[in-house]
Each structure stands twice: as C-alpha cells, then as structure tokens.
PDB file of N, CA and C in Angstrom:
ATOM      1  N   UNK A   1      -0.451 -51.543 -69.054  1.00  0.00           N
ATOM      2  CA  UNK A   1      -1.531 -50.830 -69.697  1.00  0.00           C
ATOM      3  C   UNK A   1      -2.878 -51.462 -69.383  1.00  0.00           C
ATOM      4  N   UNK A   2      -3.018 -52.437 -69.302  1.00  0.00           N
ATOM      5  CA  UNK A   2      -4.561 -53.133 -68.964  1.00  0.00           C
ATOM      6  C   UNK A   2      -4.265 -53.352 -67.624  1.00  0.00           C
ATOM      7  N   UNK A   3      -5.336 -52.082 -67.240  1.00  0.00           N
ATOM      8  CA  UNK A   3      -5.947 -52.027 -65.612  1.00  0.00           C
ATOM      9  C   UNK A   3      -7.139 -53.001 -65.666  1.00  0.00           C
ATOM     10  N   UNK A   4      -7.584 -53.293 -64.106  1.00  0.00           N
ATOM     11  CA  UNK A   4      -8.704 -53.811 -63.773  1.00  0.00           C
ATOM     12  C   UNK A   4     -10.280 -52.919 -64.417  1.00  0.00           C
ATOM     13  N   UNK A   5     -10.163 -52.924 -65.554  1.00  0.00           N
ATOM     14  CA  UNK A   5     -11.178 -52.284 -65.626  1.00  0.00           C
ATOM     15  C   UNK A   5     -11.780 -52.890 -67.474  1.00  0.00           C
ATOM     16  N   UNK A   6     -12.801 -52.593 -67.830  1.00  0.00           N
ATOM     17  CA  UNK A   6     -13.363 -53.036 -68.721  1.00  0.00           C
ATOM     18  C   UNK A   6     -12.670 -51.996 -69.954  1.00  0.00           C
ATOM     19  N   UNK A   7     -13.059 -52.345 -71.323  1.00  0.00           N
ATOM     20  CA  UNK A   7     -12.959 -51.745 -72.234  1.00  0.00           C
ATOM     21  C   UNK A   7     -14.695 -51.618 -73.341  1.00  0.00           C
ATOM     22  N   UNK A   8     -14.552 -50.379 -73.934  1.00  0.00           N
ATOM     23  CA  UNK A   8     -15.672 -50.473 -74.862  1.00  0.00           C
ATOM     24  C   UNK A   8     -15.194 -50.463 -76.286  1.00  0.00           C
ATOM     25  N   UNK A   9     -15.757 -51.691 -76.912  1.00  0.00           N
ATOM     26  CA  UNK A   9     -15.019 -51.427 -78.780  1.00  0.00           C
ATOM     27  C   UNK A   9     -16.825 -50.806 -78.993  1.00  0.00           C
ATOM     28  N   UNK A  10     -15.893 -50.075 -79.786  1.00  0.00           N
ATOM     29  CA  UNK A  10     -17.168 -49.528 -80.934  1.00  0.00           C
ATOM     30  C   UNK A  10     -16.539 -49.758 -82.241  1.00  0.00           C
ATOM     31  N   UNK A  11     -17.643 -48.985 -82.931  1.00  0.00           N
ATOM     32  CA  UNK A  11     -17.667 -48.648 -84.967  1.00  0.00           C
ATOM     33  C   UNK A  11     -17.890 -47.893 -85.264  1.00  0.00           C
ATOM     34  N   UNK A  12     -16.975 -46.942 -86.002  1.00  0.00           N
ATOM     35  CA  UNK A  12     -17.349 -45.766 -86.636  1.00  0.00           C
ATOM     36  C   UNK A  12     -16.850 -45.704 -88.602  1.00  0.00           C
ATOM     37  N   UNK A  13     -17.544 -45.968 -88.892  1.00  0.00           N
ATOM     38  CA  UNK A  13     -17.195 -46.260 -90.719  1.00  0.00           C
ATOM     39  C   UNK A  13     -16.724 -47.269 -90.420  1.00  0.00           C
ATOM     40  N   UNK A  14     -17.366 -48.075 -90.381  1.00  0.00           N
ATOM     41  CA  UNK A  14     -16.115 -49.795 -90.747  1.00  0.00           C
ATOM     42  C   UNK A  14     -15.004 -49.907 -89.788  1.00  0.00           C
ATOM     43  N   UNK A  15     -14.386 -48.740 -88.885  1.00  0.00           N
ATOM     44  CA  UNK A  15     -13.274 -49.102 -88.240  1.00  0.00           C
ATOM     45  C   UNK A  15     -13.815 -49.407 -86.820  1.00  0.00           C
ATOM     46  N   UNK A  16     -12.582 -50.281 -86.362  1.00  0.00           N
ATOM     47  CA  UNK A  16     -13.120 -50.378 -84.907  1.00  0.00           C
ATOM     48  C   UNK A  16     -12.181 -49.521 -83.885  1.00  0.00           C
ATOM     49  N   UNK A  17     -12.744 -49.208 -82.690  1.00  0.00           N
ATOM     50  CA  UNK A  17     -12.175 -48.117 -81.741  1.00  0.00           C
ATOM     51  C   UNK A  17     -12.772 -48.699 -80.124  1.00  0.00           C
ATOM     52  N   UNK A  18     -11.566 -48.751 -79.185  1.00  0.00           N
ATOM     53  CA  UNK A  18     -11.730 -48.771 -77.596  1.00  0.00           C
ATOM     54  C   UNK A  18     -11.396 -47.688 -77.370  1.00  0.00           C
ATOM     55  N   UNK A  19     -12.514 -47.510 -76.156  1.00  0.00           N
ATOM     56  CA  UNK A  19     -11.919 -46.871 -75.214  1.00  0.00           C
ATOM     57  C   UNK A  19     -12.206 -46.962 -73.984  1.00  0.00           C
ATOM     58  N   UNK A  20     -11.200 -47.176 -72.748  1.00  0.00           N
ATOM     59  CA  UNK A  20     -11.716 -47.577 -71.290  1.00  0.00           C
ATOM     60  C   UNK A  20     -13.066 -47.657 -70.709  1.00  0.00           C
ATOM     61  N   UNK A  21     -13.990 -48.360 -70.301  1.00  0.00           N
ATOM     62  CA  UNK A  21     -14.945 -48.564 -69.579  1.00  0.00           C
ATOM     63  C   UNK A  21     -15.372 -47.266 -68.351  1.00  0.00           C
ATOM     64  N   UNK A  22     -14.107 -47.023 -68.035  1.00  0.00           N
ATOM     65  CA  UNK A  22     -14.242 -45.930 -66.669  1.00  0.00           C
ATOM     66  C   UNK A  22     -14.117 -44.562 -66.935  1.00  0.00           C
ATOM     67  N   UNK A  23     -13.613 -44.593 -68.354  1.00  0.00           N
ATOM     68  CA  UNK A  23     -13.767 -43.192 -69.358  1.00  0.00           C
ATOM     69  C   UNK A  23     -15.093 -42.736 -69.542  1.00  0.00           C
ATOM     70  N   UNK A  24     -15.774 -43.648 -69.900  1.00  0.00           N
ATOM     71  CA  UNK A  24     -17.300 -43.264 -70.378  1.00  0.00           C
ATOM     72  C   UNK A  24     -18.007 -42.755 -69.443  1.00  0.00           C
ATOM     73  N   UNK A  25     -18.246 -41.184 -69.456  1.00  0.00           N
ATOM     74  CA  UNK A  25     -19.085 -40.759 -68.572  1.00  0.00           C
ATOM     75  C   UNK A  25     -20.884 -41.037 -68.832  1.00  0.00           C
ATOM     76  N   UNK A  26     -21.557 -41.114 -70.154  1.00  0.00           N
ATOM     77  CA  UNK A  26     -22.599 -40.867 -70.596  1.00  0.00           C
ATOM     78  C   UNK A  26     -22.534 -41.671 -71.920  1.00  0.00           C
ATOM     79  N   UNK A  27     -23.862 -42.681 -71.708  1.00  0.00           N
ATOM     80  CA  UNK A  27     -23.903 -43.415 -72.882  1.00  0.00           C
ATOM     81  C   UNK A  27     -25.078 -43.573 -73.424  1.00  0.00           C
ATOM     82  N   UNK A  28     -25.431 -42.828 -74.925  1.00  0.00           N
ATOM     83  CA  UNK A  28     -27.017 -42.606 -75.667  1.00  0.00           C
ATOM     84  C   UNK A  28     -27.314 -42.916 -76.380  1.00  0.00           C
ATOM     85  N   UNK A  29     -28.290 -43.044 -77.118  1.00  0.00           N
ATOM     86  CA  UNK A  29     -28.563 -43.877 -78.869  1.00  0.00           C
ATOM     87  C   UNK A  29     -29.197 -42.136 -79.115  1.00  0.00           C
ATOM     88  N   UNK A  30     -28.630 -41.986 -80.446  1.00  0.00           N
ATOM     89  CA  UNK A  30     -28.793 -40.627 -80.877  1.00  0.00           C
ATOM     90  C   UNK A  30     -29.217 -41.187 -82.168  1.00  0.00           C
ATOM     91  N   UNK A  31     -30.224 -40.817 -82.866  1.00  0.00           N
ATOM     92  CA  UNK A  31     -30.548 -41.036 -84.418  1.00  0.00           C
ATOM     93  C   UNK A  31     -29.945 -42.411 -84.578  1.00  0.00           C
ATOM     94  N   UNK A  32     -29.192 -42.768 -85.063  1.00  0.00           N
ATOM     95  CA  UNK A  32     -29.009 -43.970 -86.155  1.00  0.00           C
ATOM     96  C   UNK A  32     -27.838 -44.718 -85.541  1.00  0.00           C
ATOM     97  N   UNK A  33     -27.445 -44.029 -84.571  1.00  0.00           N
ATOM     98  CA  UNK A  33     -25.816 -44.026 -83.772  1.00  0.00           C
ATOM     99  C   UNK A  33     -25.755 -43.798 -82.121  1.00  0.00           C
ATOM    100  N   UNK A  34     -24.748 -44.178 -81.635  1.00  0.00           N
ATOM    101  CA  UNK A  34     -24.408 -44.049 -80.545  1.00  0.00           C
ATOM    102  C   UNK A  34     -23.763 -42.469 -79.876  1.00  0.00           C
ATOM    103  N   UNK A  35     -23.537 -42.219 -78.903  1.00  0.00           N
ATOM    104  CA  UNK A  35     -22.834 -40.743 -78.249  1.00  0.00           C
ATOM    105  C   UNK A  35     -22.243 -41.475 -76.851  1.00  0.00           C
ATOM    106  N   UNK A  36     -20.980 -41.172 -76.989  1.00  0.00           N
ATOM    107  CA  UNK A  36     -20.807 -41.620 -76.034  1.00  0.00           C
ATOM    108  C   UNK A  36     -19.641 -40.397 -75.202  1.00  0.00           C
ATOM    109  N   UNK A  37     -20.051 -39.843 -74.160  1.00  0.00           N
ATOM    110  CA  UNK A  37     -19.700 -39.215 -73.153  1.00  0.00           C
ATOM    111  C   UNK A  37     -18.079 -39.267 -72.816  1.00  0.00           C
ATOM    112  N   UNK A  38     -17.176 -38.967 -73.128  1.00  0.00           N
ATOM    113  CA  UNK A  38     -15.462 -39.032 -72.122  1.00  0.00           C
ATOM    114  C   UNK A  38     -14.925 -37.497 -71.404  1.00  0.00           C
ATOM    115  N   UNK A  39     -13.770 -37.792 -70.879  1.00  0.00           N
ATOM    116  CA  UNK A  39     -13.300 -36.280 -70.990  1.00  0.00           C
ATOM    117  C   UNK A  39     -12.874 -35.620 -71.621  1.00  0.00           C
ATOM    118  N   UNK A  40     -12.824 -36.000 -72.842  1.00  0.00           N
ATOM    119  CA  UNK A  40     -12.295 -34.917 -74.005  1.00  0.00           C
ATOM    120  C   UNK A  40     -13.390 -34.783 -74.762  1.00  0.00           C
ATOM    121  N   UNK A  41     -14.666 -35.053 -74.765  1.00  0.00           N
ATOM    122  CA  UNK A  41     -15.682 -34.941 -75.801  1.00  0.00           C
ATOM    123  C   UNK A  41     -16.730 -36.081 -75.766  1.00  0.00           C
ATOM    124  N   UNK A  42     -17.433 -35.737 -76.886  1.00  0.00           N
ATOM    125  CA  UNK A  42     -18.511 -36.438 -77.312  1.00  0.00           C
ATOM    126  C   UNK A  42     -17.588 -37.615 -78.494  1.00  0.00           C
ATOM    127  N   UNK A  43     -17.862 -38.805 -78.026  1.00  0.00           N
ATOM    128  CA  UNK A  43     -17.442 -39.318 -79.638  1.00  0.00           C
ATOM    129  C   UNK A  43     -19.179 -39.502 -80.205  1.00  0.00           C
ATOM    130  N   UNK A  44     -18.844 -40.266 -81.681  1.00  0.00           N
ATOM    131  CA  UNK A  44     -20.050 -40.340 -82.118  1.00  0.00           C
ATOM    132  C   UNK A  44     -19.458 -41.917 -82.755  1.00  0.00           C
ATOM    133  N   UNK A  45     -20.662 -43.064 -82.592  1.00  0.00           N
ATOM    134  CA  UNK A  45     -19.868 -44.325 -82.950  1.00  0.00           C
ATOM    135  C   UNK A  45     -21.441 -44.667 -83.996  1.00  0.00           C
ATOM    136  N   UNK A  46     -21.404 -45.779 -84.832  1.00  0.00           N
ATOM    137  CA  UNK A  46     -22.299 -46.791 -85.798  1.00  0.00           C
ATOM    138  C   UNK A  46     -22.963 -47.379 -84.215  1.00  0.00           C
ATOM    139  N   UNK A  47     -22.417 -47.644 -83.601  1.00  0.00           N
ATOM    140  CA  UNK A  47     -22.661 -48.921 -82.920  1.00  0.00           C
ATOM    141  C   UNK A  47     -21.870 -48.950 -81.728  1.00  0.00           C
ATOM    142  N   UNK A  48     -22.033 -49.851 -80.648  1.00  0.00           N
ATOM    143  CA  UNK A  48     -21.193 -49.916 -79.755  1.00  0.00           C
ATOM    144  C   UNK A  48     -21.439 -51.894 -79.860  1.00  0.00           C
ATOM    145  N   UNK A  49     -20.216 -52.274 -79.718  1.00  0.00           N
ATOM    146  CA  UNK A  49     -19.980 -54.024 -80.187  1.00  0.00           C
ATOM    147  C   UNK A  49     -19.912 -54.856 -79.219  1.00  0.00           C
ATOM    148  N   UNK A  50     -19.252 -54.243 -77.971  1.00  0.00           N
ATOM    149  CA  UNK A  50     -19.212 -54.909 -76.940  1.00  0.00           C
ATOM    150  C   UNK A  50     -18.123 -53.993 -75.727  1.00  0.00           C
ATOM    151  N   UNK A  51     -18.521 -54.809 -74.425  1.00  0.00           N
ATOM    152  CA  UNK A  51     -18.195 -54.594 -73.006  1.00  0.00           C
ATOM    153  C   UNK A  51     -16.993 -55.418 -72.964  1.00  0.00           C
ATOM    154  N   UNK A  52     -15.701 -55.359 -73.290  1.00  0.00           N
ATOM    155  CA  UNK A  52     -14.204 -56.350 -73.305  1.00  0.00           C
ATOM    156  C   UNK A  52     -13.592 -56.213 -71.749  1.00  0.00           C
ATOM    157  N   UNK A  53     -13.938 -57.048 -70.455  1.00  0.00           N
ATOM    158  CA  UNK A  53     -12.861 -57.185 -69.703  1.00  0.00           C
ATOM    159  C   UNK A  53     -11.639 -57.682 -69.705  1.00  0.00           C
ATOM    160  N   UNK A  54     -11.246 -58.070 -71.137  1.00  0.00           N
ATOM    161  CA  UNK A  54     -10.217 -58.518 -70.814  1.00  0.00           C
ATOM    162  C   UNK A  54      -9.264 -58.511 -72.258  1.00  0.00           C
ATOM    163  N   UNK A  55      -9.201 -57.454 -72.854  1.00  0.00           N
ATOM    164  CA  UNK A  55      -8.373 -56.678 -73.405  1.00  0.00           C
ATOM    165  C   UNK A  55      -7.353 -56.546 -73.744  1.00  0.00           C
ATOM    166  N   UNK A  56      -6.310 -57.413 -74.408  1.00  0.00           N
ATOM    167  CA  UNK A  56      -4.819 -57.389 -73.989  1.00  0.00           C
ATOM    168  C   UNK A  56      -4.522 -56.270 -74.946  1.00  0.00           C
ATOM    169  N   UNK A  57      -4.031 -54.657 -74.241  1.00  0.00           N
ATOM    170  CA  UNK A  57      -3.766 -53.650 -75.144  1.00  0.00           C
ATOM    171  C   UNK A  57      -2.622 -53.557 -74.770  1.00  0.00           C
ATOM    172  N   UNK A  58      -1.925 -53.105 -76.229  1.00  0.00           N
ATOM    173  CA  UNK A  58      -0.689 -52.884 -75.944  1.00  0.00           C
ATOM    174  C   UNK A  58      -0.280 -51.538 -76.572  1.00  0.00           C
ATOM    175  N   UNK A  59       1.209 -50.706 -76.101  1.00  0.00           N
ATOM    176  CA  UNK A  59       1.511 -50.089 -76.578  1.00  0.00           C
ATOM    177  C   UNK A  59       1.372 -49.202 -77.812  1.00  0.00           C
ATOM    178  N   UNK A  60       1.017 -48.271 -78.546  1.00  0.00           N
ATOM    179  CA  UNK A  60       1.212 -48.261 -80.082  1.00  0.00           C
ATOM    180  C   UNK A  60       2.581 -47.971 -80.510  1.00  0.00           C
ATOM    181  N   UNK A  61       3.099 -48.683 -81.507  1.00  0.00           N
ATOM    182  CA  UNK A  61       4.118 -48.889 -81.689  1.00  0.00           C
ATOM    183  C   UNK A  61       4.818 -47.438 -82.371  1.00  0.00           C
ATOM    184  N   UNK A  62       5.781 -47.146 -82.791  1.00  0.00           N
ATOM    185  CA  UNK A  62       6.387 -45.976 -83.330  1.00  0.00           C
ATOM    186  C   UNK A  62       6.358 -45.538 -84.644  1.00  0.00           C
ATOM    187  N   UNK A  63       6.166 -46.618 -85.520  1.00  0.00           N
ATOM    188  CA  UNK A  63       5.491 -46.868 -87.036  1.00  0.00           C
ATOM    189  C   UNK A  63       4.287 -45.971 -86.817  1.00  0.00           C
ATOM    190  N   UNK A  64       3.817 -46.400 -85.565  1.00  0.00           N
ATOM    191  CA  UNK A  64       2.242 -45.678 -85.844  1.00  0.00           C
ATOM    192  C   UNK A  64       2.377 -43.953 -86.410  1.00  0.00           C
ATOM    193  N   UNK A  65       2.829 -43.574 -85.337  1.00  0.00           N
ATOM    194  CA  UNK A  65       3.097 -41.989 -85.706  1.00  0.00           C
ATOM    195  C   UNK A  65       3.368 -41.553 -87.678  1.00  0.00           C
ATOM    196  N   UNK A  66       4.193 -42.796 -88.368  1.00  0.00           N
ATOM    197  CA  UNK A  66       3.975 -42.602 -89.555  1.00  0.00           C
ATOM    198  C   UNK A  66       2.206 -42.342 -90.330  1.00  0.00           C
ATOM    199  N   UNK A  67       1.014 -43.097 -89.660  1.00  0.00           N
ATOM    200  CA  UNK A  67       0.044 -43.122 -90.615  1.00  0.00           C
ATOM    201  C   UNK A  67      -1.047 -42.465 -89.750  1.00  0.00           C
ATOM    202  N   UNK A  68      -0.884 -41.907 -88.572  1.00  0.00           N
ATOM    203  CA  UNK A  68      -1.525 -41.859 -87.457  1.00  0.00           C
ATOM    204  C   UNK A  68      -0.589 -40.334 -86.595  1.00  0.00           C
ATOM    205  N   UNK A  69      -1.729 -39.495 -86.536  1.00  0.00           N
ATOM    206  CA  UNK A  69      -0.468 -38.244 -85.879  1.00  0.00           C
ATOM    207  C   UNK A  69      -1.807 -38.114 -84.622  1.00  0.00           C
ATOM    208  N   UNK A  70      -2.517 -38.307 -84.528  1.00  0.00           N
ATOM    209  CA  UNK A  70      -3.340 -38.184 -83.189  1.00  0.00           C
ATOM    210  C   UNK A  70      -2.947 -38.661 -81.758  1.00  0.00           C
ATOM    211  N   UNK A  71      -3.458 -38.808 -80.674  1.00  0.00           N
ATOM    212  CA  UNK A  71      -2.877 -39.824 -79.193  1.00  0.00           C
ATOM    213  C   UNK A  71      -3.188 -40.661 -79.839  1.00  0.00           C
ATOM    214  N   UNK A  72      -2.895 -42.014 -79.164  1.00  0.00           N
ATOM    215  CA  UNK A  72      -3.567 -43.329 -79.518  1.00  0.00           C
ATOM    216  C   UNK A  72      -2.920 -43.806 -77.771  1.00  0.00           C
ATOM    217  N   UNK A  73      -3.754 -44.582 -77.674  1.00  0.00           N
ATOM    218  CA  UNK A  73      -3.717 -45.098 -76.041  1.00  0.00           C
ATOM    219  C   UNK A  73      -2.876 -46.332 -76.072  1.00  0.00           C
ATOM    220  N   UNK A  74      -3.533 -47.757 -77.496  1.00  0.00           N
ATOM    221  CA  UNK A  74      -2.623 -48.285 -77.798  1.00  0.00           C
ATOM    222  C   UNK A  74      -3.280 -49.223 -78.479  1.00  0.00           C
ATOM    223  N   UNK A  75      -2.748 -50.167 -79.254  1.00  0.00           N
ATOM    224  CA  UNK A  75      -3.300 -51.118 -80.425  1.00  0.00           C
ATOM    225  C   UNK A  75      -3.691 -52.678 -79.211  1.00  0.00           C
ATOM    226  N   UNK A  76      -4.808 -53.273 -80.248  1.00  0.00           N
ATOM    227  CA  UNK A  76      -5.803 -54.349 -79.622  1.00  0.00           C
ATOM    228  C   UNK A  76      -6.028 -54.767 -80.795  1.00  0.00           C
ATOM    229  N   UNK A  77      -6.491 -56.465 -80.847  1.00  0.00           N
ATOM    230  CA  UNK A  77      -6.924 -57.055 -81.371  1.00  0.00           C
ATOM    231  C   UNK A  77      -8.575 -57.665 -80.628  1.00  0.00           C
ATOM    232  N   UNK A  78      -9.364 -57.687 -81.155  1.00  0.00           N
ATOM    233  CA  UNK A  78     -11.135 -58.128 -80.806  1.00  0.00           C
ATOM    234  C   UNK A  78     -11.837 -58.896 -81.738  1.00  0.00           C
ATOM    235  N   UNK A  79     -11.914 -59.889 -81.527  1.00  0.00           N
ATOM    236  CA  UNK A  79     -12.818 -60.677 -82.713  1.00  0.00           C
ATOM    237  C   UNK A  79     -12.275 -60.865 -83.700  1.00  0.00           C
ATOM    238  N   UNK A  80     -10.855 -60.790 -83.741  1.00  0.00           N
ATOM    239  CA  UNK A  80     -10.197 -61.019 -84.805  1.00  0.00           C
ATOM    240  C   UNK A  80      -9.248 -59.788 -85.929  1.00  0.00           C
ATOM    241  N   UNK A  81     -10.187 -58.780 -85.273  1.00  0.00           N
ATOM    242  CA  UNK A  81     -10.020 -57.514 -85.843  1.00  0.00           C
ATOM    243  C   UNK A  81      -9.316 -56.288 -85.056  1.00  0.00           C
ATOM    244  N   UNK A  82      -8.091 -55.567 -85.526  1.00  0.00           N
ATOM    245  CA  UNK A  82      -7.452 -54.805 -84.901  1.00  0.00           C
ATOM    246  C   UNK A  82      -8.378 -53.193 -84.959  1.00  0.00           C
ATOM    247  N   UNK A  83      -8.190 -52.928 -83.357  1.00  0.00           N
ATOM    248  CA  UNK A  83      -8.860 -51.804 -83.249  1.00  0.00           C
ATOM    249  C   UNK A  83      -7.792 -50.956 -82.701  1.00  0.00           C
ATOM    250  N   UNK A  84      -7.624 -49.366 -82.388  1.00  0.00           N
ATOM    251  CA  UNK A  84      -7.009 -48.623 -82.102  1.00  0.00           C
ATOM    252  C   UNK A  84      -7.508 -48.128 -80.721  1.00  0.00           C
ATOM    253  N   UNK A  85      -7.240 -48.385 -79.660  1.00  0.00           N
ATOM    254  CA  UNK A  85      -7.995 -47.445 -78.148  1.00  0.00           C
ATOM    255  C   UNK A  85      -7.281 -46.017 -77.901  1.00  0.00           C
ATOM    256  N   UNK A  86      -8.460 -45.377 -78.107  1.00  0.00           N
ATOM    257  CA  UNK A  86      -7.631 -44.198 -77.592  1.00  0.00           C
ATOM    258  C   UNK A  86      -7.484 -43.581 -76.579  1.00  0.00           C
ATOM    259  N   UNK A  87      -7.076 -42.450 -76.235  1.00  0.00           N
ATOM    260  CA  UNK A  87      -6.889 -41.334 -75.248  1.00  0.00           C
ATOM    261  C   UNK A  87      -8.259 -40.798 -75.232  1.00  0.00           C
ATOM    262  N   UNK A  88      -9.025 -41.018 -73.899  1.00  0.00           N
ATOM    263  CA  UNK A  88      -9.836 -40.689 -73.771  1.00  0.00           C
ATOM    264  C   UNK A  88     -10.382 -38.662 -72.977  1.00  0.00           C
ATOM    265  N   UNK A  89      -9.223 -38.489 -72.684  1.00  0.00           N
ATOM    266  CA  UNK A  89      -8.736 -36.999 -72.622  1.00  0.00           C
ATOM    267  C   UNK A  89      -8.559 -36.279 -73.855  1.00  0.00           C
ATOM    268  N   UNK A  90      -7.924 -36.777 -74.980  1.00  0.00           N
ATOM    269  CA  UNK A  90      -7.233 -36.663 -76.330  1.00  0.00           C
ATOM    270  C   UNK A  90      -8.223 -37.325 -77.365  1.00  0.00           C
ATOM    271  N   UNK A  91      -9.295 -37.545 -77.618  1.00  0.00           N
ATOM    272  CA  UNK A  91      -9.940 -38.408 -78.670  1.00  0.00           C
ATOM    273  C   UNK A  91      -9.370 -37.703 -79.838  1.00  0.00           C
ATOM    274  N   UNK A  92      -9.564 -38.947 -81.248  1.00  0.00           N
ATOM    275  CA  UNK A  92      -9.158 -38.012 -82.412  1.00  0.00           C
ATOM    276  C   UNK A  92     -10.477 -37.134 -82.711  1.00  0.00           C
ATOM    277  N   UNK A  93     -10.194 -36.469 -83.649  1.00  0.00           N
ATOM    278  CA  UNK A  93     -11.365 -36.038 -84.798  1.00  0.00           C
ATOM    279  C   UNK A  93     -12.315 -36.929 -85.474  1.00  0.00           C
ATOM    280  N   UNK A  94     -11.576 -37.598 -85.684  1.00  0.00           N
ATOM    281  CA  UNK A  94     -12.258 -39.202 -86.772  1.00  0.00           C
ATOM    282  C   UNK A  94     -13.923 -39.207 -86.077  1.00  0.00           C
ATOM    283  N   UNK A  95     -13.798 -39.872 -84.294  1.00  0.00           N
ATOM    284  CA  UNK A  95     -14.822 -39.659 -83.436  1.00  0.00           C
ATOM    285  C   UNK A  95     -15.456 -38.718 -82.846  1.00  0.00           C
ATOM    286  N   UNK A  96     -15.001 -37.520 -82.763  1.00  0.00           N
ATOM    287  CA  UNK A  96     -15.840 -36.508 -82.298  1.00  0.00           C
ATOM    288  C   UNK A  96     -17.260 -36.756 -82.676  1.00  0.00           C
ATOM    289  N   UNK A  97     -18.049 -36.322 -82.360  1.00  0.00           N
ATOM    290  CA  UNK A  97     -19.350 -36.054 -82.623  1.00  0.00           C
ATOM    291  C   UNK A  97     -19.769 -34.585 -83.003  1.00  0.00           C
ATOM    292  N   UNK A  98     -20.318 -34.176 -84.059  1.00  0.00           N
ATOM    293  CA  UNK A  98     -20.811 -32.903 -84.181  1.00  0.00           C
ATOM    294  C   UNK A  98     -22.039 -32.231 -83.672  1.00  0.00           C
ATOM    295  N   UNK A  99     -21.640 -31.697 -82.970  1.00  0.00           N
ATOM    296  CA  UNK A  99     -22.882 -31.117 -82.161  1.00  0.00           C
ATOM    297  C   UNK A  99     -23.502 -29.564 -82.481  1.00  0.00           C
ATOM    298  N   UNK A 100     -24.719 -30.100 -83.118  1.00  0.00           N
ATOM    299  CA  UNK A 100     -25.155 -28.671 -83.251  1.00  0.00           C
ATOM    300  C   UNK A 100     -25.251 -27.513 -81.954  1.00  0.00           C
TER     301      UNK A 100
END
C-alpha cells in the first residue's frame, strides 16, 4: 500500500484524514478552510497539517466496516494520532465540500 509517493493529512472537525499526494489535483484556501481538488470531488478540510513521505498505511481492517460503511483506503497513525486515508476516487461525505 505505500507507494513512492507522498501523503496529505488534513482536519476536518477535529478528525484527521490522508489522502495520496498524487491524488490532489488542485489545492486552495477558501474562506476559513482548505479545498482540495481529487477524482471524486472537492473535499473541504479546517486545515491541511502536513506533506507525510513516509506514511506507514495499512490496510483497514474488517471491524472497520462495523462503524464505517464508506471506502477507506486504509488506517495510519501521524503525530501520534490515528487518521483514516481514503479513496480518493470514492471520498466519503464527511469531506465533500459543498459547492454552491
């Protein structure tokens, strides 16, 4: 699962979220927040935290599907704190961005 390629954690409400470096087509400061460009959409983040080359993501496990029915690409730990990376084809809802 971890290609040669970077990862981006962001924040959206308190949670944290990756998603691949080479996903991100378009990256903006919109009002108060970030927009950030993939192929499935606009997400909308608090913040963007950092540029992670080196990422150890793994799998999401099968539990997940209990609390979690969206893709998920696969679970990470960053700074101490577990974030969820997703499917950048597949983003959830949580991140979308609403676009007038």
């Amino acid at each position: 699962m971890n290609a040669a390629h970077s990862w981006v954690v962001l924040e959206q409400d308190g949670r944290l979220w990756g998603v691949a470096g080479t996903a991100v087509e378009r990256l903006e400061r919109r009002d108060a927040g970030m927009r950030l460009r993939v192929p499935g959409g606009v997400l909308a983040a608090d913040r963007v935290l950092a540029v992670v080359p080196d990422l150890r993501v793994v799998p999401p496990p099968a539990a997940l599907r209990r609390f979690w029915s969206e893709a998920a690409a696969g679970l990470a730990v960053w700074d101490g704190r577990p974030l969820l990376v997703i499917d950048a084809e597949r983003p959830p809802r949580a991140l979308l961005a609403a676009e007038a």
